[in-house]
Structure formats: structure tokens, C-alpha cells
Protein backbone atom coordinates (compact mmCIF):
# COMPACT_ATOMS: atom_id res chain seq x y z
CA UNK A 1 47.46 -112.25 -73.94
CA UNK A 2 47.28 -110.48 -70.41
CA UNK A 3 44.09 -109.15 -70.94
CA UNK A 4 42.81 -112.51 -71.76
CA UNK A 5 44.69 -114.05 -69.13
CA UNK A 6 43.48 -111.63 -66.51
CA UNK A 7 40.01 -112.60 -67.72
CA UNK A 8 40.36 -116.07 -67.00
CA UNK A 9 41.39 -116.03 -63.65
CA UNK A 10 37.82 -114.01 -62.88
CA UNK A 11 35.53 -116.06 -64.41
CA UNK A 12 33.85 -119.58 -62.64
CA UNK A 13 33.41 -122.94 -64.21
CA UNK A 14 29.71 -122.28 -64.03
CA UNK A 15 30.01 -119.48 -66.21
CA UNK A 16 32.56 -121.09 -68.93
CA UNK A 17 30.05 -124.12 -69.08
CA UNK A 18 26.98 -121.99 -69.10
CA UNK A 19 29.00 -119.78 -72.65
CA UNK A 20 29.68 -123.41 -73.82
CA UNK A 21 26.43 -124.97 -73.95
CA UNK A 22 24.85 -121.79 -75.30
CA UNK A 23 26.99 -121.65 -78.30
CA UNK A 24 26.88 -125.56 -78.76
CA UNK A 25 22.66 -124.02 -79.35
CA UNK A 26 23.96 -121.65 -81.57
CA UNK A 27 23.10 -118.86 -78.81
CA UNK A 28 25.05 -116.06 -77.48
CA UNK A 29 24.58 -114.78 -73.46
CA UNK A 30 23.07 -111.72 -75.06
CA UNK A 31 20.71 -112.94 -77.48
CA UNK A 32 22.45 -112.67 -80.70
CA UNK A 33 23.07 -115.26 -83.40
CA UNK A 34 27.08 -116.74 -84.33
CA UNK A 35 27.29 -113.57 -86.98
CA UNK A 36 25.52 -110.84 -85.50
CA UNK A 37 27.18 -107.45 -84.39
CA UNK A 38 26.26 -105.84 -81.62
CA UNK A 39 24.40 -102.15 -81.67
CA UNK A 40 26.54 -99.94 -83.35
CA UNK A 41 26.43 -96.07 -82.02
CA UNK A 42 28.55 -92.97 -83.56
CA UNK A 43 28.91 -89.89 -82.29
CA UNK A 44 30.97 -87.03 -83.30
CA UNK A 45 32.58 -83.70 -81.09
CA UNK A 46 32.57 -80.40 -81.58
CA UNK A 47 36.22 -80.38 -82.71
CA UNK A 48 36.29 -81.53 -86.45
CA UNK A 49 38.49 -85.75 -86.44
CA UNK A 50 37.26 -86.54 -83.04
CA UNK A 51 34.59 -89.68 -83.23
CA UNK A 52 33.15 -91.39 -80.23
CA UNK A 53 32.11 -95.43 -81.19
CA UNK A 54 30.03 -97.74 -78.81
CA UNK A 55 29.61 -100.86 -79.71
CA UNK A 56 27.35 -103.13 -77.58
CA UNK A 57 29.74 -102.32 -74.16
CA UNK A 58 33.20 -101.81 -75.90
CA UNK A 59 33.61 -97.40 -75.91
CA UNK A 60 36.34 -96.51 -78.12
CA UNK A 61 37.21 -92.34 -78.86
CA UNK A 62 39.92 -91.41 -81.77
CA UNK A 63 41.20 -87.86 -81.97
CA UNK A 64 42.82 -86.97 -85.63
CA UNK A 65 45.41 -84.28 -85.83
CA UNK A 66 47.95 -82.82 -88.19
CA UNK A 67 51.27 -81.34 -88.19
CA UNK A 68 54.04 -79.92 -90.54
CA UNK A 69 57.14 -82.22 -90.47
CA UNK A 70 60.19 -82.79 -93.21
CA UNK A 71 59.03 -86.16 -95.05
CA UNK A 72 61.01 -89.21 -95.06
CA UNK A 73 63.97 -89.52 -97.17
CA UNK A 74 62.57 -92.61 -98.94
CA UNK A 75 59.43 -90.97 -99.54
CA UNK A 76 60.12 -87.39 -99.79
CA UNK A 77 56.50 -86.35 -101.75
CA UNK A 78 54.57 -88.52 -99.46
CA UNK A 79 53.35 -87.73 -95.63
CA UNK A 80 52.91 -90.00 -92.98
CA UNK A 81 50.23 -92.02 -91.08
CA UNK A 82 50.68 -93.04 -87.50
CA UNK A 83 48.32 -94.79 -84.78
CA UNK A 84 48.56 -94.52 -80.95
CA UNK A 85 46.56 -96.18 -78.34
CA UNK A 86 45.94 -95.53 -74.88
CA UNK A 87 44.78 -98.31 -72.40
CA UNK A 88 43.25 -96.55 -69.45
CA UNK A 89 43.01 -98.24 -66.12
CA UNK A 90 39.64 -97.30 -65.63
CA UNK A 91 38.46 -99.35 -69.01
CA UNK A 92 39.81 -102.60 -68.01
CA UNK A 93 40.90 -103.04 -64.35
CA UNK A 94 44.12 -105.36 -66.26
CA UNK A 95 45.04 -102.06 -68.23
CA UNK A 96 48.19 -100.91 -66.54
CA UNK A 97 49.21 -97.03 -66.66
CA UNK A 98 52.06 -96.16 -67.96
CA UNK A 99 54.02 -97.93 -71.34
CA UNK A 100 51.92 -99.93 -73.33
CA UNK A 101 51.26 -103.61 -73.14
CA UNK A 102 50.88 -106.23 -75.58
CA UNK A 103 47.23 -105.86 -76.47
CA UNK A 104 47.54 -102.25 -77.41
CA UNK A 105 50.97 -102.46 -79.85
CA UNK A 106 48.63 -105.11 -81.15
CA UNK A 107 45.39 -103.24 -81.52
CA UNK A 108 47.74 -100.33 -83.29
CA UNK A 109 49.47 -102.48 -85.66
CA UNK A 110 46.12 -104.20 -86.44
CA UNK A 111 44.47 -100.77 -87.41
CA UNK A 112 47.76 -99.37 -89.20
CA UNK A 113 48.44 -102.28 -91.47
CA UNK A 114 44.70 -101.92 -92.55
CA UNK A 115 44.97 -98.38 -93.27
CA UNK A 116 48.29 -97.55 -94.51
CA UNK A 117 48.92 -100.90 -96.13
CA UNK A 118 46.13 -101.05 -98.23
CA UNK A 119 46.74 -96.64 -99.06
CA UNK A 120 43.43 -96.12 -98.04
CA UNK A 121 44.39 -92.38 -97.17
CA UNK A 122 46.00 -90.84 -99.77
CA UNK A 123 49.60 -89.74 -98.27
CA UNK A 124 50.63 -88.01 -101.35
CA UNK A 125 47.99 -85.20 -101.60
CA UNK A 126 49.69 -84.34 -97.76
CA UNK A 127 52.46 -83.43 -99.41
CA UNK A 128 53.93 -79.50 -99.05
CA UNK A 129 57.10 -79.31 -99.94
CA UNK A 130 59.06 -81.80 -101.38
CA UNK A 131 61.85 -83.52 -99.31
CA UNK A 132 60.92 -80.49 -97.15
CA UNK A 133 57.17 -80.58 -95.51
CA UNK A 134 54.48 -82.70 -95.61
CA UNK A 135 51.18 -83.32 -93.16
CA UNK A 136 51.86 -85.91 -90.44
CA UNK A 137 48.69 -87.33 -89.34
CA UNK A 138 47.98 -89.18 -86.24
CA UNK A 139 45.35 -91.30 -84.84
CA UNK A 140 44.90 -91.14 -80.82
CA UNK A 141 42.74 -94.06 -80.08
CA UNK A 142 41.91 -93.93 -76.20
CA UNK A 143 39.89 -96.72 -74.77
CA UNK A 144 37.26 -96.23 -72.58
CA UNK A 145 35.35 -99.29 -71.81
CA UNK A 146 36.61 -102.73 -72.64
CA UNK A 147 33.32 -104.51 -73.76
CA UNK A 148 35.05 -107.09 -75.70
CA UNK A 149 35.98 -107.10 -79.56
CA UNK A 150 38.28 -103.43 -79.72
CA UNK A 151 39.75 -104.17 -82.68
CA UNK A 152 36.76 -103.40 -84.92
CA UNK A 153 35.54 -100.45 -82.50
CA UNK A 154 38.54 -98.79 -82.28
CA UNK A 155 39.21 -99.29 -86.39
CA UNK A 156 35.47 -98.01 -87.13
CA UNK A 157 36.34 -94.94 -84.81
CA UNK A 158 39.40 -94.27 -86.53
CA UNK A 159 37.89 -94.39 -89.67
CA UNK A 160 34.92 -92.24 -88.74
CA UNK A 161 37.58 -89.44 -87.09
CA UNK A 162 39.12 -89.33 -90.14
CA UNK A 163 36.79 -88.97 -92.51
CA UNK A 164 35.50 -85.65 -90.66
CA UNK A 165 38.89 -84.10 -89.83
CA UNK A 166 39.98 -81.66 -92.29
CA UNK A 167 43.15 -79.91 -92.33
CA UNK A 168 44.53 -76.10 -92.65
CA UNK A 169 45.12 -74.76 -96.46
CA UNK A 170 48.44 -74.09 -97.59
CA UNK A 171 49.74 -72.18 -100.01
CA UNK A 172 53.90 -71.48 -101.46
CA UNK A 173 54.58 -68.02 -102.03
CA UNK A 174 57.92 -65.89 -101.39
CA UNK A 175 61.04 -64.72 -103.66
CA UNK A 176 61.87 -68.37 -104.10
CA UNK A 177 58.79 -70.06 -103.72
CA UNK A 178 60.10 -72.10 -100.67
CA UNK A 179 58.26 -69.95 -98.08
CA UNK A 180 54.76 -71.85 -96.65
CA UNK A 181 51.82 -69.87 -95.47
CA UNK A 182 49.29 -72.13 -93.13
CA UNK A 183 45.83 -70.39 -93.69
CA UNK A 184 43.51 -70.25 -90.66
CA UNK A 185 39.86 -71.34 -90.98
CA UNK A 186 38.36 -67.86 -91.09
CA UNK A 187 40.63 -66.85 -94.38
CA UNK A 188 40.30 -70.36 -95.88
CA UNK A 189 38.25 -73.71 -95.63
CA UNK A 190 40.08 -76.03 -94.17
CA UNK A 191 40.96 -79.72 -96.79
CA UNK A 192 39.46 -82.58 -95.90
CA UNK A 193 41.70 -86.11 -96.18
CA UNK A 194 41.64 -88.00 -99.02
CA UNK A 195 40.16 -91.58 -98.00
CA UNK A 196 40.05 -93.66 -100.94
CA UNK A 197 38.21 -96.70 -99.33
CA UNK A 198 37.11 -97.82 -95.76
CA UNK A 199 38.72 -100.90 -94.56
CA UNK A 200 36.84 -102.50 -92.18
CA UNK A 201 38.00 -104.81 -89.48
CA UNK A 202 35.97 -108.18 -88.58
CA UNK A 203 37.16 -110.16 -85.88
CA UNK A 204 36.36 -113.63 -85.12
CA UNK A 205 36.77 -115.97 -82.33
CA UNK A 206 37.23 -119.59 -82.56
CA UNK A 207 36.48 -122.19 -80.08
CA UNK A 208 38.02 -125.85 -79.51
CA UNK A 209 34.58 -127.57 -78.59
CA UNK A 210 32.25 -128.67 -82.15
CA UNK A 211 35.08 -126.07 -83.78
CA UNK A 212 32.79 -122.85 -82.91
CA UNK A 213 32.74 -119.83 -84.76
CA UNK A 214 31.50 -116.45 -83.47
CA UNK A 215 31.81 -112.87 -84.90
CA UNK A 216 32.69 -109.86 -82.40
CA UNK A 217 33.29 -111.67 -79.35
CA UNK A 218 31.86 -110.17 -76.24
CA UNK A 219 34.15 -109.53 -72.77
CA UNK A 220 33.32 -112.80 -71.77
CA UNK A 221 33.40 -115.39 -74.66
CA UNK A 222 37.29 -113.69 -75.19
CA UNK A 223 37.99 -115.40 -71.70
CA UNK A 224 37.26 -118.93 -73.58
CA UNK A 225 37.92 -118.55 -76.85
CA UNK A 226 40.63 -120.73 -78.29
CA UNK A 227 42.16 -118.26 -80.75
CA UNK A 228 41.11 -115.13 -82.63
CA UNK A 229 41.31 -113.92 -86.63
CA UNK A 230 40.67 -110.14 -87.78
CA UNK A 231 40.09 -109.82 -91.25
CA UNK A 232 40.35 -106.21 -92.95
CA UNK A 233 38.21 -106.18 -96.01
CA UNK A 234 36.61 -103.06 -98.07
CA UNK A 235 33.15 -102.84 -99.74
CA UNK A 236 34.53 -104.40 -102.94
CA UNK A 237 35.57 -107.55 -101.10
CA UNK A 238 39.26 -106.28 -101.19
CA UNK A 239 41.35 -107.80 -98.57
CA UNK A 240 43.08 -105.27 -96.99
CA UNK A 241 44.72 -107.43 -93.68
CA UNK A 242 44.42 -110.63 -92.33
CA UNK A 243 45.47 -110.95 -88.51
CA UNK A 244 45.72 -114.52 -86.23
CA UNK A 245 47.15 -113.68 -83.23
CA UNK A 246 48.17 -117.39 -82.29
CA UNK A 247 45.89 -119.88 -80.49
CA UNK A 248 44.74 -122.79 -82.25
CA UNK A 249 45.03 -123.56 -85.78
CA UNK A 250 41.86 -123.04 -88.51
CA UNK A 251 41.77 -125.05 -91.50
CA UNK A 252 41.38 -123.23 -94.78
CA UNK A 253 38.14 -123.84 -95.75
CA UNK A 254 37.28 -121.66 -92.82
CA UNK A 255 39.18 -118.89 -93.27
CA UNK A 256 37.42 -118.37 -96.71
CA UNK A 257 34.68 -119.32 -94.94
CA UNK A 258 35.11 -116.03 -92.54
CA UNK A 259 36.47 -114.14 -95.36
CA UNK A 260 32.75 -114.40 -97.32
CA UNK A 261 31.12 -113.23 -94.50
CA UNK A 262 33.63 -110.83 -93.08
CA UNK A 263 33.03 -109.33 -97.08
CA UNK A 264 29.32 -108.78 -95.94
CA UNK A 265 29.69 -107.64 -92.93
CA UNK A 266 32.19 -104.68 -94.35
CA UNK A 267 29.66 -103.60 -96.73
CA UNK A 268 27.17 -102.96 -94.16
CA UNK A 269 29.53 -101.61 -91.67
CA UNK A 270 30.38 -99.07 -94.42
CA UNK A 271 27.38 -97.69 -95.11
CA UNK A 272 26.30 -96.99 -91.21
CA UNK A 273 29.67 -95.11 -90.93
CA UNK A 274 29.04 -93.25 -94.75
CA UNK A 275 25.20 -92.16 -93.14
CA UNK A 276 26.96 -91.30 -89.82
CA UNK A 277 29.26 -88.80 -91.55
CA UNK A 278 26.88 -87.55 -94.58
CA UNK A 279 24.61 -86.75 -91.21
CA UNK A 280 27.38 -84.69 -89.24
CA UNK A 281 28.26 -83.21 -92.56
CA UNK A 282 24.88 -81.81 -92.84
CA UNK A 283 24.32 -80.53 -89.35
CA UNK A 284 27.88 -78.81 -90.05
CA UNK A 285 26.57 -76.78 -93.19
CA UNK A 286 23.83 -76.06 -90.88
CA UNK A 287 25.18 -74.59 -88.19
CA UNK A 288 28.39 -72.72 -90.55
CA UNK A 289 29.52 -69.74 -89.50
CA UNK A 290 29.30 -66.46 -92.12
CA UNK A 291 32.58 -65.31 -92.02
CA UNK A 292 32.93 -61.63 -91.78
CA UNK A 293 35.50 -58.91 -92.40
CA UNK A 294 35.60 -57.69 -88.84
CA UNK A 295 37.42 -59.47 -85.87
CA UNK A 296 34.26 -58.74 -82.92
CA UNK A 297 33.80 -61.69 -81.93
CA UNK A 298 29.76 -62.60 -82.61
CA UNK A 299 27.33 -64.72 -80.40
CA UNK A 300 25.85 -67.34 -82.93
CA UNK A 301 24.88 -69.97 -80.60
CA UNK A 302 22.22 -68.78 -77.77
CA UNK A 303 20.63 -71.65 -76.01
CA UNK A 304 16.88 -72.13 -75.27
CA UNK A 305 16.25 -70.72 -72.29
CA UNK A 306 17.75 -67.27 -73.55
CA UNK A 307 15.46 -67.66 -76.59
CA UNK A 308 12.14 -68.03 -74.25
CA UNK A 309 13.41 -65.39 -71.96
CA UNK A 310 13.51 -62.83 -75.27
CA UNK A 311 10.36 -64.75 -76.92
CA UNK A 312 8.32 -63.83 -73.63
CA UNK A 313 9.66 -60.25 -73.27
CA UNK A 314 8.89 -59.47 -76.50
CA UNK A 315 5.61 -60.57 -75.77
CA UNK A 316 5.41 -58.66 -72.76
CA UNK A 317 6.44 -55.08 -74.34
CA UNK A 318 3.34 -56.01 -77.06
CA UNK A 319 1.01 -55.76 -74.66
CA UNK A 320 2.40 -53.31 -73.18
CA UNK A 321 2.39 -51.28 -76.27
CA UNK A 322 -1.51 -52.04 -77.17
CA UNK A 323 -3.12 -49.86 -74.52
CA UNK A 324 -0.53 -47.35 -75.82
CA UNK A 325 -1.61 -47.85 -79.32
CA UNK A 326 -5.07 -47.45 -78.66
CA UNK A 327 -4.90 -44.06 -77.16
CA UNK A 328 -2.53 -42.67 -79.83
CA UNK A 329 -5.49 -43.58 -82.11
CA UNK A 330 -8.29 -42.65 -79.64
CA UNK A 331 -5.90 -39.12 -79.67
CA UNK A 332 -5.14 -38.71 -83.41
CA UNK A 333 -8.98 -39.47 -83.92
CA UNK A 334 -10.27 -36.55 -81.74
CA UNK A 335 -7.36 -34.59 -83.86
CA UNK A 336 -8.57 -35.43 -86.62
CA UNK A 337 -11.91 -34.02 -85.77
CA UNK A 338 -10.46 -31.05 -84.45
CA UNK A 339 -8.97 -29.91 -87.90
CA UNK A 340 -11.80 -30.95 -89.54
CA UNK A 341 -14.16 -28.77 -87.58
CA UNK A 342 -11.82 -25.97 -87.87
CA UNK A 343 -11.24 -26.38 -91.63
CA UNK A 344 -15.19 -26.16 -91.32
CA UNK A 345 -14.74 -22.93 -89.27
CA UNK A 346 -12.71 -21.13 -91.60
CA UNK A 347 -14.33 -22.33 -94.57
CA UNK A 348 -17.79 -20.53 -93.17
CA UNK A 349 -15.49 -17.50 -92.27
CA UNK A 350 -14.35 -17.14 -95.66
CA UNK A 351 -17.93 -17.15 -96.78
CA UNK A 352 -19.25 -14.57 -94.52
CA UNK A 353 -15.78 -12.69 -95.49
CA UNK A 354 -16.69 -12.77 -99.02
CA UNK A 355 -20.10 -11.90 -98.21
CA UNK A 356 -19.31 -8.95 -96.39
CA UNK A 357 -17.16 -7.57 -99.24
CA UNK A 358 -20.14 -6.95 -101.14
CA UNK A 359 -21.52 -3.56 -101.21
CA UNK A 360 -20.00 0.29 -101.33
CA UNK A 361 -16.85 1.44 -99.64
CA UNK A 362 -18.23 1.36 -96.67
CA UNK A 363 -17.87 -2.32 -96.70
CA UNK A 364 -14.07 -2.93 -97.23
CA UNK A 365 -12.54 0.29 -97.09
CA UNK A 366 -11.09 0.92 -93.29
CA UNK A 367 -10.85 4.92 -93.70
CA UNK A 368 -14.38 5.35 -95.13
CA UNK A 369 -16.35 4.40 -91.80
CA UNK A 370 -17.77 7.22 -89.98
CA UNK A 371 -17.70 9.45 -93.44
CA UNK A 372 -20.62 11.03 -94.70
CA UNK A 373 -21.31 9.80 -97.93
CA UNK A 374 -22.94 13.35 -99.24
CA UNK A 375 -19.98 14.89 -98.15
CA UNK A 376 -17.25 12.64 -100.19
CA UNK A 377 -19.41 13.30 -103.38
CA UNK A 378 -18.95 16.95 -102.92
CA UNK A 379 -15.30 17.00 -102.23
CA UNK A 380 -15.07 14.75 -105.63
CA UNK A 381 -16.97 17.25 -107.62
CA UNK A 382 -14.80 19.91 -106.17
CA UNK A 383 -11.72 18.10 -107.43
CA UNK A 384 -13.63 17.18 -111.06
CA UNK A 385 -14.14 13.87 -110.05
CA UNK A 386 -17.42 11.93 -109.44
CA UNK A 387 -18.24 8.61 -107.50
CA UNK A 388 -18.78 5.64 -109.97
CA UNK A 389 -22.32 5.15 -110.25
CA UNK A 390 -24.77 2.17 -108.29
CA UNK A 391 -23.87 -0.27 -111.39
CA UNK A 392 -20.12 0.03 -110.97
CA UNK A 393 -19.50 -0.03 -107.61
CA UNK A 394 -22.23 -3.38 -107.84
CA UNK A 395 -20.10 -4.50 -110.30
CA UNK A 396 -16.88 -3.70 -108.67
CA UNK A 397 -18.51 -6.23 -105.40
CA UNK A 398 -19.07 -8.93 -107.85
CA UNK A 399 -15.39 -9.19 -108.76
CA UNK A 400 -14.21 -8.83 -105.62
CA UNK A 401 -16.78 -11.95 -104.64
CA UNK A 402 -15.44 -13.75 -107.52
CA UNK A 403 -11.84 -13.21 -106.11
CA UNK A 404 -12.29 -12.90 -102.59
CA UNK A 405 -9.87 -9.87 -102.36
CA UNK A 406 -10.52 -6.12 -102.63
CA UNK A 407 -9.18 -4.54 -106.09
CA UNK A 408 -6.20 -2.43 -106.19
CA UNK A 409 -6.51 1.50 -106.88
CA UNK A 410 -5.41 1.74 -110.01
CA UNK A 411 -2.76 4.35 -111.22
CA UNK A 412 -5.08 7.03 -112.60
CA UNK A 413 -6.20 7.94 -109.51
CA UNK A 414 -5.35 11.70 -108.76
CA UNK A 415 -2.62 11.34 -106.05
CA UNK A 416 -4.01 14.32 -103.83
CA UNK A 417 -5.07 13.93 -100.36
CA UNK A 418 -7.98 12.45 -99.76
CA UNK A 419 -10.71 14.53 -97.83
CA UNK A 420 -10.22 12.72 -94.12
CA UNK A 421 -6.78 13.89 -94.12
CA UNK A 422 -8.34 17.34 -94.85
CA UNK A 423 -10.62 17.65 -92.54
CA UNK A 424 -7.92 16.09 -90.21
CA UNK A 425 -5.21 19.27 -90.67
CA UNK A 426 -8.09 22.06 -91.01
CA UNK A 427 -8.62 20.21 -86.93
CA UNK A 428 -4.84 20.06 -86.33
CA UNK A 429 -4.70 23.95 -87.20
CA UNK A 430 -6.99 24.92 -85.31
CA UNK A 431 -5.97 23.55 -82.51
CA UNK A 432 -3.19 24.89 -82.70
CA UNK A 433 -4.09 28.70 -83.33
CA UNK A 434 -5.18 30.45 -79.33
């Protein structure tokens, strides 16, 4: 291979010998044992199928997405899975820009026959229309760093991207039922793919000296190694793919030899992907998006400076407010004992009102001040009328005590003028006479 090949010519003898002897120990230059894996990180975008996969030094990103094509004649209800990779110059200074080389039509073919061979996606459920639509979905596997061992990174970023992406609804409606409506994600929740199984890739690197067997070769011990096997197995011990990309020959017994272990290694590989995606799935439900009936578009996200900023100026205007608080109580206080002392005030007026009220005429009567009692009893005789006596007029005080407002005249009153207005005229006419 040229990437191996380009390898070789950088490395010293010191260094082969020094990778040699190591693994003769049973030793790795970093510290792991024959069938260790390196550190295994996942990371997922914002955008739902794209999965970011370091392992040890090797950086591997896989973008999933979808699109509406006419099926294939042979398989008309079925739709399609394809891989692409992308060697970039600045992973691997013997990447070349441009068409691909040999290593990355092999790292695509090594990923596709593990996936579509073994129908771990289910291409059926893609299907729209027979003969006439069905979901296309590709796999853009872009290499970023070239640690060593990008088989089994790029296939466990693959697999992660895939197992997040999730595609538009559709639904067949019109007069004759041929007509397809795509549903956006704020009308409908988008499908998720169908992934039946994980098949896992496990690569292994042989080595001519004491017949040497490593798993996930590093940058370096791919400059030496004598030839190379990936194995694609599932949790159940399925085999999914086998892979020897030439070099020298391995006997049987180890290939089942490789095979048993690659089996372990895929069940342990599965569940670090499985909690990797049950995690994002769970931040996603988290951080979901109410859908509402109106198109405004609404801030959700604020970040935390924003949040302090509003956390201290709320603060701010409560302080603010509690001198402010104080003297509307401090003023509805002294209010309060305002009305209460004039409540007091009227209360004691009312008394002294009530008080007043008892007695004669002369006591409530407006016109009767300034008349001479003596005077009004002889005008009443004159007219056949007397004053009531001591006891009635006593009497007559109480009540209007008891109700706190003067009694009415009643109707049997003679409706002559009384003796004021009298006197008042006899004045008038005088007046007026010279």
C-alpha cells in the first residue's frame, strides 16, 4: 500500500528494531498489551448523523444524509446504502488531493461490505414508492488524522452517525395516490434508520518475526507489519466480513484464533457506542424544542454570560425596590392612622350630634332660634292648637337619640303659615306703606 510504503521510507532501523524487540516482550511503544484498544472518544454535532471518533491518534468524522431517488430496477422496494471517503492532505502528508487512492476504495469497501452485506440497516423500510422513490443514504467518512488502524475508527464513526441520523416523514396522498409530501421537522418528527445490528470492525496486524500478533496497529507498527486481517463481527459472534489485504499468509488456527477475540472485542465496542448514543439521545430530549403554531422565530438557547447579566440586574432592581417598599409602608401606615383618627373624629361628632338633638325645638329646628317661646304658645292657642307638653317633646328627643335623625311633621299638621312668616309680612307691609 502507498500509505504503508510512504511510511517506510520515514522510519530508521533504530526505530523498526526498537518496535521489534518490544513486541518480542509482548509490549507496545505506548504501553498497551498485544489485544488492547486504544482510548476510545465519541462525540456527536449539532446536526443530527454527524459523529466525530478519536481513537488513540487516528480522528475519523462521518456525515449521514438522505435523498429521494427512483430505486434500482432489481430492487425496486428497497433503497440504497453508499460509503465515501475523503483522504485529506493534512491527515497524512502521503494523502494526495484529488481522486482517491488505494487505501481509501479500500477503507470504503471494507466498511460497505460490513454494513450492507450483512443488512445491518434495513433498506426496505427506506422505501417510498415502489419502482419509483426510495431514501438513498450516504456515509461521508472524512479523515482527519491518520493515527494508525482507520478501518475500525472510521467503521465505529459510521456506525455511531447513523444510528443518530433520522430522516424527514413522508406521507402518499393525491387523486392517485402517487403524489409524495416530505414533512419538515416542525410538522413532523423526523424517522430514525432502522439498524438491526452493529458490525464492528477489528483489525489485526501480523508480523514475520516469532509470528506476532497485535490488535489496532498504531501509525508506526503499520510501517513493519507483515500483513493485515479486519474481521467484521456483531455482538452475537456473527461474522459479518472478513478482510486480508495481502501480505503474508496466516495459518488457520489463527484466524479462529483472531476471530474469538475479535468476537470479544465487538461486544465491548458495542456497548461504548450503545452508551454514547443512549447519552446524546438524552441530552436531545433535553434540550427539544416545543413546537408552536406561530412562525416568530424564539430564542431558546441564551448562553451564560446573558443569564448572569439578567441574574445580577434582577438583583439590582430588588434592592432598588426595598427602600421603595419601605416607604410605601412607612406611607400607607401613617394613612392608616389618618383614617383611623378621623373615623374617631366623626364617630365623637356623631355623638355630640345626637346629643345636641335632645331637648325642645330650639335644638333642631333652624326657624325656631331667636323665637320667643311665650309667644309661639299664644299664636297656637289662637289657631286651637297647643304645644305638646314637657313629656312629649322629652319623649319626642329620645326617639330622635335612638335614630339619630329629627322626625318628620306628620300630615295632620294644619298647613297654615307658621307665625315667623307672619310676623315677617305684617314687617314687609309696613315697610312698604309711607
Amino acid at each position: 500500500m502507498e500509505q504503508r510504503l510512504a511510511n517506510t521510507w520515514r522510519m530508521s532501523v533504530n526505530e523498526k528494531k526498537f518496535i521489534e524487540t518490544a513486541l518480542l516482550s509482548d509490549l507496545r511503544i505506548d504501553g498497551r498489551r498485544p489485544f488492547d484498544y486504544r482510548n476510545l472518544t465519541i462525540k456527536f454535532g449539532k446536526d443530527e448523523g454527524s459523529a466525530e471518533v478519536q481513537l488513540g491518534q487516528t480522528h475519523v468524522m462521518a456525515f449521514v444524509t438522505a435523498q429521494l431517488v427512483q430505486p434500482y430496477r432489481d430492487r425496486p422496494n428497497d433503497g440504497s446504502l453508499s460509503i465515501f471517503t475523503e483522504f485529506s492532505p493534512m491527515a497524512d502528508p502521503s494523502f494526495e488531493p484529488g481522486r482517491p487512492g488505494e487505501s481509501a476504495v479500500e477503507l470504503g469497501r471494507v466498511i460497505d461490505r460490513g454494513l450492507r452485506e450483512s443488512r445491518a440497516v434495513d433498506t426496505e423500510s427506506l422505501c417510498v414508492l415502489s419502482g419509483k422513490l426510495a431514501w438513498a443514504i450516504r456515509v461521508d467518512l472524512h479523515i482527519l488524522d491518520n493515527g494508525g488502524n482507520l478501518i475500525d475508527a472510521a467503521n465505529i464513526a459510521a456506525l455511531a452517525a447513523l444510528l443518530t441520523f433520522r430522516r424527514p416523514e413522508c406521507s402518499v396522498g393525491g387523486e392517485d395516490g402517487q403524489e409524495v409530501i416530505v414533512h419538515p421537522p416542525e410538522e413532523r418528527e423526523p424517522l430514525h434508520l432502522i439498524i438491526h445490528h452493529l458490525p464492528i470492525a477489528v483489525t489485526f496486524a501480523f508480523f514475520s518475526f516469532e509470528s506476532s500478533v497485535v490488535i489496532d496497529p498504531t501509525h508506526h507498527e503499520e510501517a513493519i507489519m507483515g500483513g493485515r486481517m479486519t474481521a467484521t463481527l456483531n455482538a452475537n459472534g456473527d461474522v459479518c466480513a472478513i478482510q486480508k489485504a495481502g501480505g503474508e499468509g496466516v495459518l488457520q488456527s489463527v484466524i479462529m484464533q483472531c476471530l474469538r477475540i475479535a468476537s470479544v472485542k465487538a461486544g465491548a465496542m458495542t456497548e461504548k457506542i450503545k452508551e454514547a448514543v443512549d447519552s446524546y439521545n438524552t441530552e436531545r430530549a433535553l434540550r427539544k424544542i416545543k413546537r408552536h403554531t406561530s412562525s416568530d422565530p424564539m430564542d431558546v438557547d441564551r448562553g451564560a454570560s446573558n443569564t448572569g447579566v439578567t441574574q445580577n440586574s434582577s438583583v439590582d432592581h430588588m434592592e432598588r425596590l426595598k427602600p421603595v417598599s419601605e416607604e410605601c409602608i412607612a406611607n400607607q401606615s401613617e394613612d392608616v392612622e389618618g383614617e383611623t383618627q378621623l373615623s374617631d373624629k366623626r364617630k365623637t361628632n356623631k355623638v355630640n350630634d345626637v346629643k345636641n338633638f335632645i331637648g325642645g325645638p330650639s335644638s333642631w329646628d333652624p326657624y325656631s332660634k331667636g323665637v320667643d317661646s311665650d309667644f309661639l304658645k299664644a299664636s297656637l292657642a289662637s289657631h286651637g292648637k297647643s304645644m305638646p307638653t314637657k313629656k312629649q317633646n322629652d319623649s319626642k328627643g329620645e326617639e330622635t337619640t335612638s335614630g339619630a335623625k329629627p322626625e318628620e311633621p306628620s300630615e295632620d299638621i294644619n298647613p297654615k303659615p307658621s307665625p315667623i312668616r307672619a310676623a315677617e309680612t305684617a314687617e314687609q307691609t309696613m315697610e312698604r306703606k309711607p
